[in-house]
Protein backbone atom coordinates (compact mmCIF):
# COMPACT_ATOMS: atom_id res chain seq x y z
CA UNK A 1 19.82 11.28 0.05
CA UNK A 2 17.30 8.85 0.87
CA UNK A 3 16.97 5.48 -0.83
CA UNK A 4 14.19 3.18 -1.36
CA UNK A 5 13.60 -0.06 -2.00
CA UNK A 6 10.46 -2.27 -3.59
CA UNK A 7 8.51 -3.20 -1.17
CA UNK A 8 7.09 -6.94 -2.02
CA UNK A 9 6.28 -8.46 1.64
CA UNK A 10 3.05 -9.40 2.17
CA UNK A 11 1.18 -9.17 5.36
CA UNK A 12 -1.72 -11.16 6.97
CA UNK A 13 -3.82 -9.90 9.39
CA UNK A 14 -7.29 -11.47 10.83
CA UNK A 15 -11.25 -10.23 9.91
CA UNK A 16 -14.56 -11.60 11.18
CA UNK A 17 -16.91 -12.86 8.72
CA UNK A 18 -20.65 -12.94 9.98
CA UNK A 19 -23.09 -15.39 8.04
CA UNK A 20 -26.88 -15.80 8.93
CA UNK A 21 -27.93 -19.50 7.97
CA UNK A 22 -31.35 -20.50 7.40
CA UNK A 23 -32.64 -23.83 7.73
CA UNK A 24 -35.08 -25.54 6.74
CA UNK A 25 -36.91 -29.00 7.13
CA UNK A 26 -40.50 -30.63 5.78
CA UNK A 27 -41.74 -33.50 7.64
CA UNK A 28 -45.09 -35.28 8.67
CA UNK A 29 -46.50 -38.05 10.24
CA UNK A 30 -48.32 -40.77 8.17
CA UNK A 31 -51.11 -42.31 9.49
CA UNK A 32 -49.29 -45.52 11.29
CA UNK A 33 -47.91 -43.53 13.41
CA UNK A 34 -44.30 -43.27 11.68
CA UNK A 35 -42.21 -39.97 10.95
CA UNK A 36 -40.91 -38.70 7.65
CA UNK A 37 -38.37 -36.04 7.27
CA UNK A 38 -37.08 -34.37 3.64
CA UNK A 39 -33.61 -33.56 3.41
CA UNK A 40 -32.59 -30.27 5.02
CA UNK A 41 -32.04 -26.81 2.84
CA UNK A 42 -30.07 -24.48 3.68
CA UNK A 43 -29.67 -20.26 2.60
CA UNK A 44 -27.80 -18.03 3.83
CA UNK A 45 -29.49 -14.63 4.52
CA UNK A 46 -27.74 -11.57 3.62
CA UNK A 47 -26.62 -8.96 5.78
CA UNK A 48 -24.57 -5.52 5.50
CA UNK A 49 -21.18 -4.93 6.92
CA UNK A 50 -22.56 -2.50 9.55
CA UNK A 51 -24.70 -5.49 10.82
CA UNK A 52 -21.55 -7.41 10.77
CA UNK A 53 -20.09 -4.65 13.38
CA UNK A 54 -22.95 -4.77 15.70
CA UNK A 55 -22.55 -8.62 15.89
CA UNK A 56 -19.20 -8.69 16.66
CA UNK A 57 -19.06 -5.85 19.14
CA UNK A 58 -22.35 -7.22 20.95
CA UNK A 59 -22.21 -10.60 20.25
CA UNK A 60 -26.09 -10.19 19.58
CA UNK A 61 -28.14 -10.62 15.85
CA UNK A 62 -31.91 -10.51 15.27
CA UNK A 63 -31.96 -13.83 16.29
CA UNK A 64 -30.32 -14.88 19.24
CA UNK A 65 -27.06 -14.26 21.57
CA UNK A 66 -24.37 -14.97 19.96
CA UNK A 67 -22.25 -16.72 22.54
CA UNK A 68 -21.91 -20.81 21.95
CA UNK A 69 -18.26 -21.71 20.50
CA UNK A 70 -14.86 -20.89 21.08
CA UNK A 71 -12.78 -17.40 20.55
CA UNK A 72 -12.39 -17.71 16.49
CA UNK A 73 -16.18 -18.94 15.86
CA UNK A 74 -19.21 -18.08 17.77
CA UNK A 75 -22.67 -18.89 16.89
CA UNK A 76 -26.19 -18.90 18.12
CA UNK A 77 -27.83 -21.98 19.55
CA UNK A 78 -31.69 -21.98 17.99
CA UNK A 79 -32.15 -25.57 16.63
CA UNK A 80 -35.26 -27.15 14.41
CA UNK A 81 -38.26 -27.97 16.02
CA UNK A 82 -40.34 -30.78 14.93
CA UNK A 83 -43.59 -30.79 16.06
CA UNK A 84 -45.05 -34.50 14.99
CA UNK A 85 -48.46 -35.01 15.57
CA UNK A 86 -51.45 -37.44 13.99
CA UNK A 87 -53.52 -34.32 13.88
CA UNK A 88 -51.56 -32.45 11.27
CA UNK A 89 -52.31 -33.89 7.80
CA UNK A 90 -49.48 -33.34 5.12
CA UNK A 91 -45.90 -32.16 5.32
CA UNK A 92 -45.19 -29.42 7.84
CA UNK A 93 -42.02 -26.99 7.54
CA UNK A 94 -39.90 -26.08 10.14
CA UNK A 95 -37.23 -23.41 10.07
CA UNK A 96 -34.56 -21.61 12.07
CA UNK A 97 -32.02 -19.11 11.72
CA UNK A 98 -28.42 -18.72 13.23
CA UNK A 99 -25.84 -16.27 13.24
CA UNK A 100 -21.89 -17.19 12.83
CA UNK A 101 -18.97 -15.33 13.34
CA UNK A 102 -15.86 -16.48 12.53
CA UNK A 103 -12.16 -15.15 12.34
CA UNK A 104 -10.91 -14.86 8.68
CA UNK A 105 -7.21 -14.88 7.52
CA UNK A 106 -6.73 -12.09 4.74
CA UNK A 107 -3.95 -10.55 3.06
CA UNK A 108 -2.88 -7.67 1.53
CA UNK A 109 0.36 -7.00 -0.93
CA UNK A 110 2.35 -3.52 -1.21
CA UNK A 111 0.89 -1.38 -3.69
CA UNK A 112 -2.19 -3.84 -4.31
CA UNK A 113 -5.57 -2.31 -3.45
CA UNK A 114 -7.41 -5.56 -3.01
CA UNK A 115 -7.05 -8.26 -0.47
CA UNK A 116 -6.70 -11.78 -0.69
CA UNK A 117 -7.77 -15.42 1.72
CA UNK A 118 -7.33 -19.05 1.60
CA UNK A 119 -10.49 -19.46 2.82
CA UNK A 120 -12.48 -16.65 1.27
CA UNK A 121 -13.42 -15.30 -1.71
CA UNK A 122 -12.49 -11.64 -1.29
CA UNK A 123 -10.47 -10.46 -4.51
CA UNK A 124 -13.25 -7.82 -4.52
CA UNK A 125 -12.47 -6.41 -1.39
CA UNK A 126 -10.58 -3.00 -1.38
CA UNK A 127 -7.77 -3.01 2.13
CA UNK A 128 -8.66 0.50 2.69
CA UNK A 129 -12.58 -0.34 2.99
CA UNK A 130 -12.55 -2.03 6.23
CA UNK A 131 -15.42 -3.78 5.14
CA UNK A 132 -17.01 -6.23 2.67
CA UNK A 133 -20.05 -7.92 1.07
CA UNK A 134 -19.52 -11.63 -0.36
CA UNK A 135 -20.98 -13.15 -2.94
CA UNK A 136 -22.94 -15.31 -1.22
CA UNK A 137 -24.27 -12.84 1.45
CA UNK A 138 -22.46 -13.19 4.02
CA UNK A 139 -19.71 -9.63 5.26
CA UNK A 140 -16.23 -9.43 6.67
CA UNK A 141 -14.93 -6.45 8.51
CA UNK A 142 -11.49 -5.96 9.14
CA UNK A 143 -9.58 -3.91 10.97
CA UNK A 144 -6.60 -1.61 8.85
CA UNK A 145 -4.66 -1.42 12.41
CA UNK A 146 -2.79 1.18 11.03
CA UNK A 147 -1.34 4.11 13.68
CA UNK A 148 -3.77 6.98 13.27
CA UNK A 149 -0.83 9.13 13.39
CA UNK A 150 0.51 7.89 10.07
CA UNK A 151 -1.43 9.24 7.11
CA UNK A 152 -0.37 5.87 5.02
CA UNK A 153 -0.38 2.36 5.87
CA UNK A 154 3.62 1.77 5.25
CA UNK A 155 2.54 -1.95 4.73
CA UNK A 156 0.67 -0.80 0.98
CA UNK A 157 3.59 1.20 0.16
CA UNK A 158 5.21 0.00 -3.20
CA UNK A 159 8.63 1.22 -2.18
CA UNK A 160 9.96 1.55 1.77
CA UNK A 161 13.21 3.42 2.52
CA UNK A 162 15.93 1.86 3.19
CA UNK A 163 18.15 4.65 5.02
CA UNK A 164 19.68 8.26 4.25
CA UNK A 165 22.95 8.06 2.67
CA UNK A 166 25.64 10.63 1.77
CA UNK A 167 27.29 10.42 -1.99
CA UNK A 168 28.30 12.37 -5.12
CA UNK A 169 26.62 12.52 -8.58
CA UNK A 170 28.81 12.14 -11.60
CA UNK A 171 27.10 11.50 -15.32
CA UNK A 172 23.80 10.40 -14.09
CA UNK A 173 25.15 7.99 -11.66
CA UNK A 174 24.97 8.73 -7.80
CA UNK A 175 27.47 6.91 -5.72
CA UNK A 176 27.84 6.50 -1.67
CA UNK A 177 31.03 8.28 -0.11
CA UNK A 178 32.17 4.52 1.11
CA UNK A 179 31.75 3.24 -2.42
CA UNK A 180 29.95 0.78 -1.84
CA UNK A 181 26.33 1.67 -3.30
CA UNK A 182 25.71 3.34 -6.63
CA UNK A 183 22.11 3.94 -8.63
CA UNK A 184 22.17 4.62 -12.39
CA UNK A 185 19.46 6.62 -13.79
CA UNK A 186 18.16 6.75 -17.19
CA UNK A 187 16.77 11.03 -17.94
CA UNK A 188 13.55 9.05 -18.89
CA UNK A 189 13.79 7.00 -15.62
CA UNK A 190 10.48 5.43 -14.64
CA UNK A 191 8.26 7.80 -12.47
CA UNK A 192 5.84 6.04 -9.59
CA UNK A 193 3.85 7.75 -6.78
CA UNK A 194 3.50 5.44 -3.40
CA UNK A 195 2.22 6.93 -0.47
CA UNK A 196 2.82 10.16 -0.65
CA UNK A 197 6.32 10.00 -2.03
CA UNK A 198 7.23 11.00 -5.78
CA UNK A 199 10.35 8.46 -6.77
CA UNK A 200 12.32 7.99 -9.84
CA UNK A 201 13.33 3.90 -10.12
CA UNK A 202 17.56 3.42 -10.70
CA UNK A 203 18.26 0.82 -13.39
CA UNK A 204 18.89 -1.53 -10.80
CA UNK A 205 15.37 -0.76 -8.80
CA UNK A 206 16.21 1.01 -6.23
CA UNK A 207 14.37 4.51 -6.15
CA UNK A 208 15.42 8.09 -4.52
CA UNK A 209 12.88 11.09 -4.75
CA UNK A 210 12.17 13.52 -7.45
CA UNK A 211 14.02 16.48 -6.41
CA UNK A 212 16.96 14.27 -6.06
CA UNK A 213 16.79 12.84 -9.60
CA UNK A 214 16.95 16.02 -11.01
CA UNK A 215 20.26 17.07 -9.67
CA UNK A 216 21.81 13.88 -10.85
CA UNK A 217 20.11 14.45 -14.42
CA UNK A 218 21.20 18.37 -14.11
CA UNK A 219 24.82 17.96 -12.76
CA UNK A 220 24.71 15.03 -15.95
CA UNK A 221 23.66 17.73 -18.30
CA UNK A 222 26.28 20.63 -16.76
CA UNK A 223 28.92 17.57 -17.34
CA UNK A 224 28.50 17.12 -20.69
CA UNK A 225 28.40 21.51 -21.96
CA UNK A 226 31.86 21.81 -19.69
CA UNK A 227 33.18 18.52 -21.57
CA UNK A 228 32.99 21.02 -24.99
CA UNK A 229 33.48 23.79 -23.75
CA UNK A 230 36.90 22.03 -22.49
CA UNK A 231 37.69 20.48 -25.18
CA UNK A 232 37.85 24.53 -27.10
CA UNK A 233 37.62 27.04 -25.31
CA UNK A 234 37.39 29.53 -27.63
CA UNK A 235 33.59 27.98 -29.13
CA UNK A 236 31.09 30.28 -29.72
CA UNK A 237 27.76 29.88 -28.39
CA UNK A 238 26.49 29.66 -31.54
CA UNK A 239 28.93 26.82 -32.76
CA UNK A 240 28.34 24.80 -29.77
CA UNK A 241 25.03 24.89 -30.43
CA UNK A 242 25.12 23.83 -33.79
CA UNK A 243 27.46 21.02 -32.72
CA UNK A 244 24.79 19.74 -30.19
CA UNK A 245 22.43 20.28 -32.94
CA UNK A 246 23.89 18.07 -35.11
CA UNK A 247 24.48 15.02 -32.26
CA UNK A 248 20.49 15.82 -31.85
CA UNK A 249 20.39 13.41 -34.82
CA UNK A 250 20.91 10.51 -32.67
CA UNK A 251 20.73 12.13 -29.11
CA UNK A 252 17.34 14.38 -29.33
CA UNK A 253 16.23 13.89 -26.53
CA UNK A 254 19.20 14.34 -24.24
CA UNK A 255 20.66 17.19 -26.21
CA UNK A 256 17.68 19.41 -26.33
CA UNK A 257 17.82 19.42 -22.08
CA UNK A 258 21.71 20.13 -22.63
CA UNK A 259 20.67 23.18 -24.85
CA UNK A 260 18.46 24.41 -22.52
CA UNK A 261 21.26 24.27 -19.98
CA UNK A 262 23.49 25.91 -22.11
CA UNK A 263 21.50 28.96 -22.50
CA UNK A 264 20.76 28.82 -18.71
CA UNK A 265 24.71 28.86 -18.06
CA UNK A 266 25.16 31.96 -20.82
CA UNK A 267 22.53 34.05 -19.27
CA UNK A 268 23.68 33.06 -15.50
């Protein structure tokens, strides 16, 4: 039987974020000669994701190479040109554009479907996307780096095996051959669905799959109808089930699935 554990290790991996920043400046030139200069403003221009993956893998935007900087930021290099002059009268604008691309830490959680950063604000952003707008305009892209022969990402999974391991089932409780593991399992155990895998979760936390819950729950159930039937030998179907009947008081829901098995063991 195989037996899982919860899977609560997250994992960090790297994404570019691209950002187009506009500048802008208004000067002039008074009329001794000296120059005056506002206080740059700054905007960021949005772009799309897939515009994010054409910068990265050509290290080109609309506005320039992007090739000045080191391996985790690039940029282009247009700068502000201020053309002072006597002849222009009033305050002139100058602008300019430049694309960045820097690496972004992110990261994702087991069974979370959203990412997170220290540096960015991406709660927004889905794992499995690849790809995200930010608030303020700017995108990340990521890459999922998961083995395109796997059909999940075993990092997302909420549960991760832990091994196959032989045992017996006694009373709802499944124990290894060596002794020295054993899962308890409520009949209402807690069902979850992680990558692919339908588990039942022990009272301890540990999970095993859904076709192996049920023979612990049926062997539990066989148990307890062979534990009367023991005890007198001579009961009548009827009497026995009047018997369970009566513990239904307290028991329901446990004694209707032992009825049910009871009829299944007449008619076998």
């Amino acid at each position: 039987m195989d037996i899982f554990k919860p899977n609560t290790i997250e994992f960090s991996f790297y994404g570019w974020k691209c950002v187009a920043r506009k500048q802008a400046v208004d000067y002039r030139t008074d009329f001794l000669g000296y120059s005056h200069q506002k206080a740059p403003e700054q905007k960021i221009i949005k772009i799309t994701p897939e515009e994010c993956k054409n910068w990265v893998n050509f290290k080109k935007c609309e506005y320039g190479e992007i090739t000045k900087g080191s391996d985790k930021e690039l940029h282009t290099g247009n700068s502000l040109n201020l053309e002072y002059s006597w002849w222009k009268i009033g305050w002139q604008k100058a602008t300019v554009v430049n694309c960045f691309i820097t690496q972004s830490l992110l990261i994702g959680q087991p069974g979370k479907i959203t990412i997170d950063s220290p540096t960015e604000e991406v709660k927004h952003c889905e794992f499995i996307e690849e790809e995200c707008n930010l608030k303020d305009g700017a995108a990340i892209i990521w890459e999922k780096n998961n083995d395109i022969s796997e059909i999940f990402d075993k990092r997302m999974c909420k549960y991760q095996k832990i091994g196959h391991f032989s045992g017996n089932y006694s009373n709802g409780i499944w124990y290894s051959i060596d002794m020295q593991r054993s899962l308890i399992f409520e009949e209402n155990a807690e069902k979850i669905e992680t990558c692919g895998e339908k588990l039942r979760i022990s009272n301890t936390g540990f999970a095993i799959r859904e076709y192996d819950f049920k023979k612990i729950i049926d062997q539990k159930n066989k148990n307890r109808v062979k534990r009367y039937l023991d005890r007198d030998p001579s009961v009548k179907l009827s009497e026995l089930l009047s018997r369970l009947q009566a513990e239904a008081v307290f028991q329901d829901k446990q004694n209707r699935i032992a009825l049910e098995n009871i009829i299944n063991i007449q008619g076998a």
